[in-house]
C-alpha atoms as a PDB file:
ATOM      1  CA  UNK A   1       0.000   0.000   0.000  1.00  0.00           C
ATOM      2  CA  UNK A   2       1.134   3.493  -0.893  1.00  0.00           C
ATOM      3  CA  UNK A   3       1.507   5.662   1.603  1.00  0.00           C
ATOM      4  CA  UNK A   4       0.040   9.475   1.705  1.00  0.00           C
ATOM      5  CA  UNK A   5       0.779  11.476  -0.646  1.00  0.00           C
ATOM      6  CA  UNK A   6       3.118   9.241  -2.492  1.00  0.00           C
ATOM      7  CA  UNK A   7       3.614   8.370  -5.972  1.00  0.00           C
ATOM      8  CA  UNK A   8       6.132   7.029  -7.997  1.00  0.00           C
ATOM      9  CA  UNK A   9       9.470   7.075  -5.650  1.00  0.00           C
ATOM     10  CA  UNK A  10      12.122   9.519  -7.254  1.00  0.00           C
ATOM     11  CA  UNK A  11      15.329   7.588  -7.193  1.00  0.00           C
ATOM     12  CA  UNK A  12      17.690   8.137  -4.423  1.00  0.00           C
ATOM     13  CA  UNK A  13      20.704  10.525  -5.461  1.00  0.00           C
ATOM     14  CA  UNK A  14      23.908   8.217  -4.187  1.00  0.00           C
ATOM     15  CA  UNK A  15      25.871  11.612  -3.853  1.00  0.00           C
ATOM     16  CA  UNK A  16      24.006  12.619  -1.180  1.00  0.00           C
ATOM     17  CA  UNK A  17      24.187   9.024   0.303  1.00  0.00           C
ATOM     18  CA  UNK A  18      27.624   9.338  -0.330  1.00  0.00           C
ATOM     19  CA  UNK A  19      28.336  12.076   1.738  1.00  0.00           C
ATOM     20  CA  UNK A  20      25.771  11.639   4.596  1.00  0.00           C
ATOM     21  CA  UNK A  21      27.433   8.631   4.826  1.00  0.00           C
ATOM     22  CA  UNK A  22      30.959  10.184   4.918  1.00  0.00           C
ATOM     23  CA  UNK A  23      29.701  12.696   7.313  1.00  0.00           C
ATOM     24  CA  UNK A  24      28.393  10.171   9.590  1.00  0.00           C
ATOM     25  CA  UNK A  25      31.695   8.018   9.838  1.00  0.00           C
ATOM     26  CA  UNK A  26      33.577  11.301  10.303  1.00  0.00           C
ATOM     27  CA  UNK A  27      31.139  12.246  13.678  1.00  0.00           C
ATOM     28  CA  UNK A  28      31.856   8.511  14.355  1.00  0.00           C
ATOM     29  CA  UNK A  29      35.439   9.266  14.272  1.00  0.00           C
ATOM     30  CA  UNK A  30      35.118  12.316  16.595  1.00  0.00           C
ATOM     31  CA  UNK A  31      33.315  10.835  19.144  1.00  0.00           C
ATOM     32  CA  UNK A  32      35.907   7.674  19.632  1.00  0.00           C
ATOM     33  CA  UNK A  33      38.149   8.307  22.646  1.00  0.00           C
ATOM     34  CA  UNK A  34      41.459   8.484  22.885  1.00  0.00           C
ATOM     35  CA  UNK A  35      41.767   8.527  19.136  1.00  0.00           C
ATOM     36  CA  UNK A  36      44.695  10.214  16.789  1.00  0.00           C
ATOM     37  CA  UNK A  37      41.972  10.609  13.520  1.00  0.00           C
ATOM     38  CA  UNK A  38      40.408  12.986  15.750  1.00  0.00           C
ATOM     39  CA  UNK A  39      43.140  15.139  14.757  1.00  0.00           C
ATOM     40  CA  UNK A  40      42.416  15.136  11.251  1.00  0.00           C
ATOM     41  CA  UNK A  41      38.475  15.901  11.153  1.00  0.00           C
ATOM     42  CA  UNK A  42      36.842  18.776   9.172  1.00  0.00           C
ATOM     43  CA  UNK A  43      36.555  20.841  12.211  1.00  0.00           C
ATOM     44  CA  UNK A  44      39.825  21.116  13.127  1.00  0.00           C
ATOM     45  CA  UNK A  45      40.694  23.203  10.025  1.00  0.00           C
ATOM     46  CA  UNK A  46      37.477  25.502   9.272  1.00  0.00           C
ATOM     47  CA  UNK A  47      34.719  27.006  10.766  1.00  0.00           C
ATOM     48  CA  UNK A  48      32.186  23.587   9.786  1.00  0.00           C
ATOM     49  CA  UNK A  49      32.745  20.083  10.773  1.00  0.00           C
ATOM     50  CA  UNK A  50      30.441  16.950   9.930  1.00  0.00           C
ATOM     51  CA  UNK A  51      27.623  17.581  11.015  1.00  0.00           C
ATOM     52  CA  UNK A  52      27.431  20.981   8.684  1.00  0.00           C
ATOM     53  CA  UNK A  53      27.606  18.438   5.915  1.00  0.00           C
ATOM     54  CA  UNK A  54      24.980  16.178   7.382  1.00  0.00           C
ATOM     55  CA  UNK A  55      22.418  18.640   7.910  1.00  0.00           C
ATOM     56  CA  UNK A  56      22.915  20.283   4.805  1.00  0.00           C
ATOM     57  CA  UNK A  57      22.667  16.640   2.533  1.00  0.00           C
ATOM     58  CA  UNK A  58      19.911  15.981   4.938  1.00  0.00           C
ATOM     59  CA  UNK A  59      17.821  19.116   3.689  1.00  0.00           C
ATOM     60  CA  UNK A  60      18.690  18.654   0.411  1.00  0.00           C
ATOM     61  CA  UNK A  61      17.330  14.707   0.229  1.00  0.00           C
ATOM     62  CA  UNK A  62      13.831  16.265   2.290  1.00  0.00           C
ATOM     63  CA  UNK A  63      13.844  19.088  -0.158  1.00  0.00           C
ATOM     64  CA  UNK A  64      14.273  15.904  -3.214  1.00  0.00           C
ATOM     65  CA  UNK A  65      11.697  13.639  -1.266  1.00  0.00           C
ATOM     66  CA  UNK A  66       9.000  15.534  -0.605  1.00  0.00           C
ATOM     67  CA  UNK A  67       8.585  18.727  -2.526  1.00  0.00           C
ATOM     68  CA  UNK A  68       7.125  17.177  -4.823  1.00  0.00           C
ATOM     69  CA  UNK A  69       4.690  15.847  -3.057  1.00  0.00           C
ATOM     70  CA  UNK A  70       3.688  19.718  -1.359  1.00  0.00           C
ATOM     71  CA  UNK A  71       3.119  20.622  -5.445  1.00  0.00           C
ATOM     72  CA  UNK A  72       1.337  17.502  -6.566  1.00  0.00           C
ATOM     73  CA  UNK A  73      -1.025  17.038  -3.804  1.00  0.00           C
ATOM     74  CA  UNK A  74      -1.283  20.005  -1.946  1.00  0.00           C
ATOM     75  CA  UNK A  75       0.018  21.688   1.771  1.00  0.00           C
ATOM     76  CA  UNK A  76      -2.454  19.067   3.006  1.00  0.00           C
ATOM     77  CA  UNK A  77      -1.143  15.988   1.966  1.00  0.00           C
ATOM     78  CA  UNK A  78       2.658  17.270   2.051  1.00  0.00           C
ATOM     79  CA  UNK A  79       2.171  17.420   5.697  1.00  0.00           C
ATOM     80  CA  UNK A  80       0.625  14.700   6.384  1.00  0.00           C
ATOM     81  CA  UNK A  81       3.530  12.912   4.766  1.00  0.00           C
ATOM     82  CA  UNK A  82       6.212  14.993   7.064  1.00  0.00           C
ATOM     83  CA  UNK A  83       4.054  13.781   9.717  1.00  0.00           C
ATOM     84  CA  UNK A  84       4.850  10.233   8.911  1.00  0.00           C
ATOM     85  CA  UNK A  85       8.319  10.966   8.585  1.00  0.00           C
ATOM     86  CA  UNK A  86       8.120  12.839  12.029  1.00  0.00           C
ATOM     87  CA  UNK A  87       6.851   9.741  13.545  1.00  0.00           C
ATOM     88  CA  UNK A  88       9.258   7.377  11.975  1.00  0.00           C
ATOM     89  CA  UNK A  89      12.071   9.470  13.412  1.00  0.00           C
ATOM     90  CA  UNK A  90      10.811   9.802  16.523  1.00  0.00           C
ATOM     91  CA  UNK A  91      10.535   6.393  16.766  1.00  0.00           C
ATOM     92  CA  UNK A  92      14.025   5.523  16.263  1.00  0.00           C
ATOM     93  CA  UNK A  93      15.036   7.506  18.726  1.00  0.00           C
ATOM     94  CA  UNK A  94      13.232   6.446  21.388  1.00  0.00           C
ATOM     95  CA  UNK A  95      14.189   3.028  20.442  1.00  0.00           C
ATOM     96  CA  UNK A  96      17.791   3.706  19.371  1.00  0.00           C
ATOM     97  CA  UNK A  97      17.574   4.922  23.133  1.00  0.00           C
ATOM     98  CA  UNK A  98      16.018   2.026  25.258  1.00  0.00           C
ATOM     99  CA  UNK A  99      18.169  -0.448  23.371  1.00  0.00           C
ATOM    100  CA  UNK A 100      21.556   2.124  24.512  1.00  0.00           C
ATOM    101  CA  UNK A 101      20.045   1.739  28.193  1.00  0.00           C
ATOM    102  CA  UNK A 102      19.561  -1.255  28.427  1.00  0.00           C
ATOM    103  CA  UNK A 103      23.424  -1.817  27.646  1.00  0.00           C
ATOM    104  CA  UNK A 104      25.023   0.629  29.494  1.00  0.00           C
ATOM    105  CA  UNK A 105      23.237  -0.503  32.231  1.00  0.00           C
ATOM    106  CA  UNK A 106      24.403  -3.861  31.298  1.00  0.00           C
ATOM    107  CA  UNK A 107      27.910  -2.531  31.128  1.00  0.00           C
ATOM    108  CA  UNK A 108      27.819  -0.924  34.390  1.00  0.00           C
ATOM    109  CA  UNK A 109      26.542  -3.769  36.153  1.00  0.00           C
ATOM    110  CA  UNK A 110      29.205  -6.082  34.848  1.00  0.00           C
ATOM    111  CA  UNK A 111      32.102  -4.142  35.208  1.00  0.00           C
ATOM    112  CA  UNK A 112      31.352  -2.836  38.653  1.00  0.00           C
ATOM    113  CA  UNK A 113      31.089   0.721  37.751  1.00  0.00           C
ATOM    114  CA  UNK A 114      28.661   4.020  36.527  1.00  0.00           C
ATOM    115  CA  UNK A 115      31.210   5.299  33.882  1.00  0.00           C
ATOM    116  CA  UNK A 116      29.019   4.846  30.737  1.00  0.00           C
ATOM    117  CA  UNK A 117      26.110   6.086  32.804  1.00  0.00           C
ATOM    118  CA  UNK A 118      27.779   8.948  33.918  1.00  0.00           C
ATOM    119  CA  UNK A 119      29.230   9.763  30.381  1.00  0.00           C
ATOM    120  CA  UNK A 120      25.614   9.744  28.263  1.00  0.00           C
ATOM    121  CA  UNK A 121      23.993  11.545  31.740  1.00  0.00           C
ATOM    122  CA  UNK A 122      21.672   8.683  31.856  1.00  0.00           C
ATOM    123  CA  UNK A 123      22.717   7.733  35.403  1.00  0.00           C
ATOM    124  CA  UNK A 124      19.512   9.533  37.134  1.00  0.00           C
ATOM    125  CA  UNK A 125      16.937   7.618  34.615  1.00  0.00           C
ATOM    126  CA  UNK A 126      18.904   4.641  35.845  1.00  0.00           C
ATOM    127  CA  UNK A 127      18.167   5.213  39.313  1.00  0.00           C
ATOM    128  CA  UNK A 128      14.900   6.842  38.992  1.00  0.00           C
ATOM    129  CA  UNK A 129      13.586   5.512  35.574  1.00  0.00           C
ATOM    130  CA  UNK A 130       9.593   6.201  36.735  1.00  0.00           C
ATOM    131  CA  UNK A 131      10.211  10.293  37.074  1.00  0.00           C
ATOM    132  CA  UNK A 132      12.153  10.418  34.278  1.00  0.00           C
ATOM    133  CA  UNK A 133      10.039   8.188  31.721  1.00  0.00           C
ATOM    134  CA  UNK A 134       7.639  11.025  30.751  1.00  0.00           C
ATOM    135  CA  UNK A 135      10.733  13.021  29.998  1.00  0.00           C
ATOM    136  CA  UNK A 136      12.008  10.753  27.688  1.00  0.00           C
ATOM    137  CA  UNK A 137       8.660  10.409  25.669  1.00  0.00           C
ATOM    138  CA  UNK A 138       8.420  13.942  25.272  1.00  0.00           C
ATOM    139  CA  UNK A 139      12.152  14.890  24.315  1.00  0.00           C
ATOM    140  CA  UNK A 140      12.333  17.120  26.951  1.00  0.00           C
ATOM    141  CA  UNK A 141      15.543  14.838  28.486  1.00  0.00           C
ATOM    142  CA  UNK A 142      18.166  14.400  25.729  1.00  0.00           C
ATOM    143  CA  UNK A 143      21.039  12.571  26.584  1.00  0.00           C
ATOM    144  CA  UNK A 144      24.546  12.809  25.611  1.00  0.00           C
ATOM    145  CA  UNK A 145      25.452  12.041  21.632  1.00  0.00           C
ATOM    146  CA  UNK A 146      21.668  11.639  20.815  1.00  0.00           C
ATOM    147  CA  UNK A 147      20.742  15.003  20.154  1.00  0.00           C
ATOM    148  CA  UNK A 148      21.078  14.464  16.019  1.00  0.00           C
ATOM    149  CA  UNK A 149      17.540  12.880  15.630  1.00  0.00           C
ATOM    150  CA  UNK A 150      15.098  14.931  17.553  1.00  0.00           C
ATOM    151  CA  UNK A 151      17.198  17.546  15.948  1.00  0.00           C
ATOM    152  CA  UNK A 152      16.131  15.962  12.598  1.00  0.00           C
ATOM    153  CA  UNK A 153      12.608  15.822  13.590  1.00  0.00           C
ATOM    154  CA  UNK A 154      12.110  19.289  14.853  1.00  0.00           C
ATOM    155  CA  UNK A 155      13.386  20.806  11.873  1.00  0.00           C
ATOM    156  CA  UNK A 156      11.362  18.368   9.723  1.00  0.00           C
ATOM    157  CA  UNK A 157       8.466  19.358  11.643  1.00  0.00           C
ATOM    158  CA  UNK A 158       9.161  22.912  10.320  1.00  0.00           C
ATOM    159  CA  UNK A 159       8.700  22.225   6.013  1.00  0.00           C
ATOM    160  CA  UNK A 160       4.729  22.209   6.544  1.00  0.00           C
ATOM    161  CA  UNK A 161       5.163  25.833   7.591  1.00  0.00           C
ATOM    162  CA  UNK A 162       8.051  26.934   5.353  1.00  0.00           C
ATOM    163  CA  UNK A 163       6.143  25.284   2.341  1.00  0.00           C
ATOM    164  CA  UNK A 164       3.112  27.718   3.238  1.00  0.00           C
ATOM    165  CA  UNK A 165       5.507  30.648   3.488  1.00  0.00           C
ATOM    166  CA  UNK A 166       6.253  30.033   0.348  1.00  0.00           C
ATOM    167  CA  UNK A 167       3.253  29.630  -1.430  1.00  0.00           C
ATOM    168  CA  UNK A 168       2.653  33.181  -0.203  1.00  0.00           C
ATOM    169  CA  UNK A 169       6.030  34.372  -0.785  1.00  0.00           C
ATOM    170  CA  UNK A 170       9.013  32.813  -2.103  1.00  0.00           C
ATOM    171  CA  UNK A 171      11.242  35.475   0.206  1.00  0.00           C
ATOM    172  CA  UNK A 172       9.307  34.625   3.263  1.00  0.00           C
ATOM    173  CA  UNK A 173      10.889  31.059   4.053  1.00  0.00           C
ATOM    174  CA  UNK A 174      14.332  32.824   3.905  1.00  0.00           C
ATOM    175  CA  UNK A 175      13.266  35.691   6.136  1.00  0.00           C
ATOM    176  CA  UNK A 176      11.782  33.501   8.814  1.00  0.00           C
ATOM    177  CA  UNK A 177      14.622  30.914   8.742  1.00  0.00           C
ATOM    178  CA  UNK A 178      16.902  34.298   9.137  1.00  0.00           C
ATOM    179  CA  UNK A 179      14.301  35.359  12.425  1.00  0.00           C
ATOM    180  CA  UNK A 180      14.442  32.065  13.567  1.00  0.00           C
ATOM    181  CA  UNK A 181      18.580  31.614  13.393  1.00  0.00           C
ATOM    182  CA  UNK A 182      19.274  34.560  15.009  1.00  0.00           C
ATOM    183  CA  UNK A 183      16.301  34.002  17.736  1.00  0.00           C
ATOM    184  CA  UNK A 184      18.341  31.149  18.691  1.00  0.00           C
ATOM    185  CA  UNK A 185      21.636  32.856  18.262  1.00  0.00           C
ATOM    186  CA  UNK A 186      20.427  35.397  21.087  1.00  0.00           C
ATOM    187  CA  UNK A 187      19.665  32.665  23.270  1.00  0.00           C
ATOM    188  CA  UNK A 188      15.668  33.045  23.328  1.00  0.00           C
ATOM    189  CA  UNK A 189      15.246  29.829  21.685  1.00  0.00           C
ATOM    190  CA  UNK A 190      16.501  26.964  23.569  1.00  0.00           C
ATOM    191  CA  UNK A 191      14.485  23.279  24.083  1.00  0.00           C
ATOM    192  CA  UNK A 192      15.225  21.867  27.448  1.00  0.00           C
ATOM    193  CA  UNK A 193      17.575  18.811  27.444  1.00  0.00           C
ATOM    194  CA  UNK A 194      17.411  17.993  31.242  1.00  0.00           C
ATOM    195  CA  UNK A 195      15.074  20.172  33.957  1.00  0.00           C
ATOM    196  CA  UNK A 196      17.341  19.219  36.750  1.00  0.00           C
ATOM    197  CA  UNK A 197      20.571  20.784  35.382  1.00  0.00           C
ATOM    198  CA  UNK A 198      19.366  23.478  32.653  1.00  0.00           C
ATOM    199  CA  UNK A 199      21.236  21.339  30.513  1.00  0.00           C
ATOM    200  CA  UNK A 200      19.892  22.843  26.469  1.00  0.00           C
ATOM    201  CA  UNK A 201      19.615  20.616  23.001  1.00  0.00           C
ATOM    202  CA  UNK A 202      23.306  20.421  21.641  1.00  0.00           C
ATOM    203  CA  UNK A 203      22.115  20.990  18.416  1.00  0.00           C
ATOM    204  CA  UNK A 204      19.352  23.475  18.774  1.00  0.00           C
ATOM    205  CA  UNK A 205      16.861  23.277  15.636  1.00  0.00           C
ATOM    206  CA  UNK A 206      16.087  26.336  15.474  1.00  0.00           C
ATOM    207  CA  UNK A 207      19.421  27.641  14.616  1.00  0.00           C
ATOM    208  CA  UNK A 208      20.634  24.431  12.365  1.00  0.00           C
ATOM    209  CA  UNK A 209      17.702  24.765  10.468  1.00  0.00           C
ATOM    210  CA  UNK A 210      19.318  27.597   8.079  1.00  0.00           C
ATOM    211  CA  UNK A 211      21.586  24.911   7.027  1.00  0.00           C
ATOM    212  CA  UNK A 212      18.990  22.649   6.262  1.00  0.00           C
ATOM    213  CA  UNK A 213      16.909  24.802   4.152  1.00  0.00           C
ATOM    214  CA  UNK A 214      19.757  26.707   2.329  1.00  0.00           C
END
């Protein structure tokens, strides 16, 4: 069965693959300790690193995937479809995080120690899971090193309301993802990561979002 709003699939573009893919195994790179390569990453000779080059082949392939579905079927259907996609992503987050949990607290348990815990800041749901739980379900406690997807999903969450900007206006999507950046360059925009520190989303959607929809 075909979902909403789709017809005939446009074939993937393996450049973009490509280098998601690259950009990926290079924030896979920089996040292994103790490791030389991270010496030798993007970031450490310009002003953008990986995850620049994620974001950006990220908003191209959403731009490729489901544009044409906003002028085929309407603002309607095009969201309905980002919905899906919303929900999918969420979805593998959540998952992506129970199944990291469950391990670390594995981990812990069988080496005698709280050092994985302690580096993700998942220690607290580990020893009160229950007050935490509702957190989790709601984004509103982000761990360490799983900040990309509800990243992802925020922004994606944003195209609907771009797409309508720019059926009014094709400047209007640029001036409100200009608004928008520097909102959350002035430190009024902010999503919570953890209540009981103040701790913010690494990546904060609101600013990475001019990268995807440059």
């Amino acid at each position: 069965m075909k979902q909403i709003g789709e017809g005939a699939r446009a074939p993937r573009d393996p450049r973009l693959d490509f280098f998601r893919g690259l950009g990926m195994f290079i924030i896979l790179v920089a996040h292994i300790p103790w490791n030389p390569w991270t010496n030798w990453i993007p970031a450490r000779f310009g002003f953008s690193d990986a995850a620049d080059l994620f974001v950006f082949c990220s908003g191209m392939a959403s731009a490729l995937a489901f544009a044409a579905i906003f002028d085929r079927n309407g603002l309607l259907f095009g969201a309905l479809r980002i919905l899906h996609r919303v929900w999918q992503v969420y979805w593998a987050h959540i998952g992506g995080f129970f199944v990291v949990l469950g391990l670390v607290a594995g981990a812990d348990q069988w080496l005698g120690t709280g050092r994985y815990a302690e580096g993700l800041l998942i220690d607290p749901v580990l020893a009160d899971f229950k007050s935490y739980i509702g957190s989790i379900m709601t984004l509103r406690f982000i761990p360490n090193y799983f900040d990309i997807l509800p990243m992802y999903l925020a922004i994606l969450a944003m195209i609907p309301a771009m797409m309508t900007l720019e059926r009014i206006h094709r400047a209007l999507p640029v001036a409100a993802s200009l608004a928008l950046w520097l909102a959350a360059q002035s430190g009024y925009l902010q999503l919570t990561a953890d209540a009981a520190t103040g701790r913010t989303w690494f990546f904060n959607p609101f600013g990475w979002q001019l990268i995807f929809f440059t």
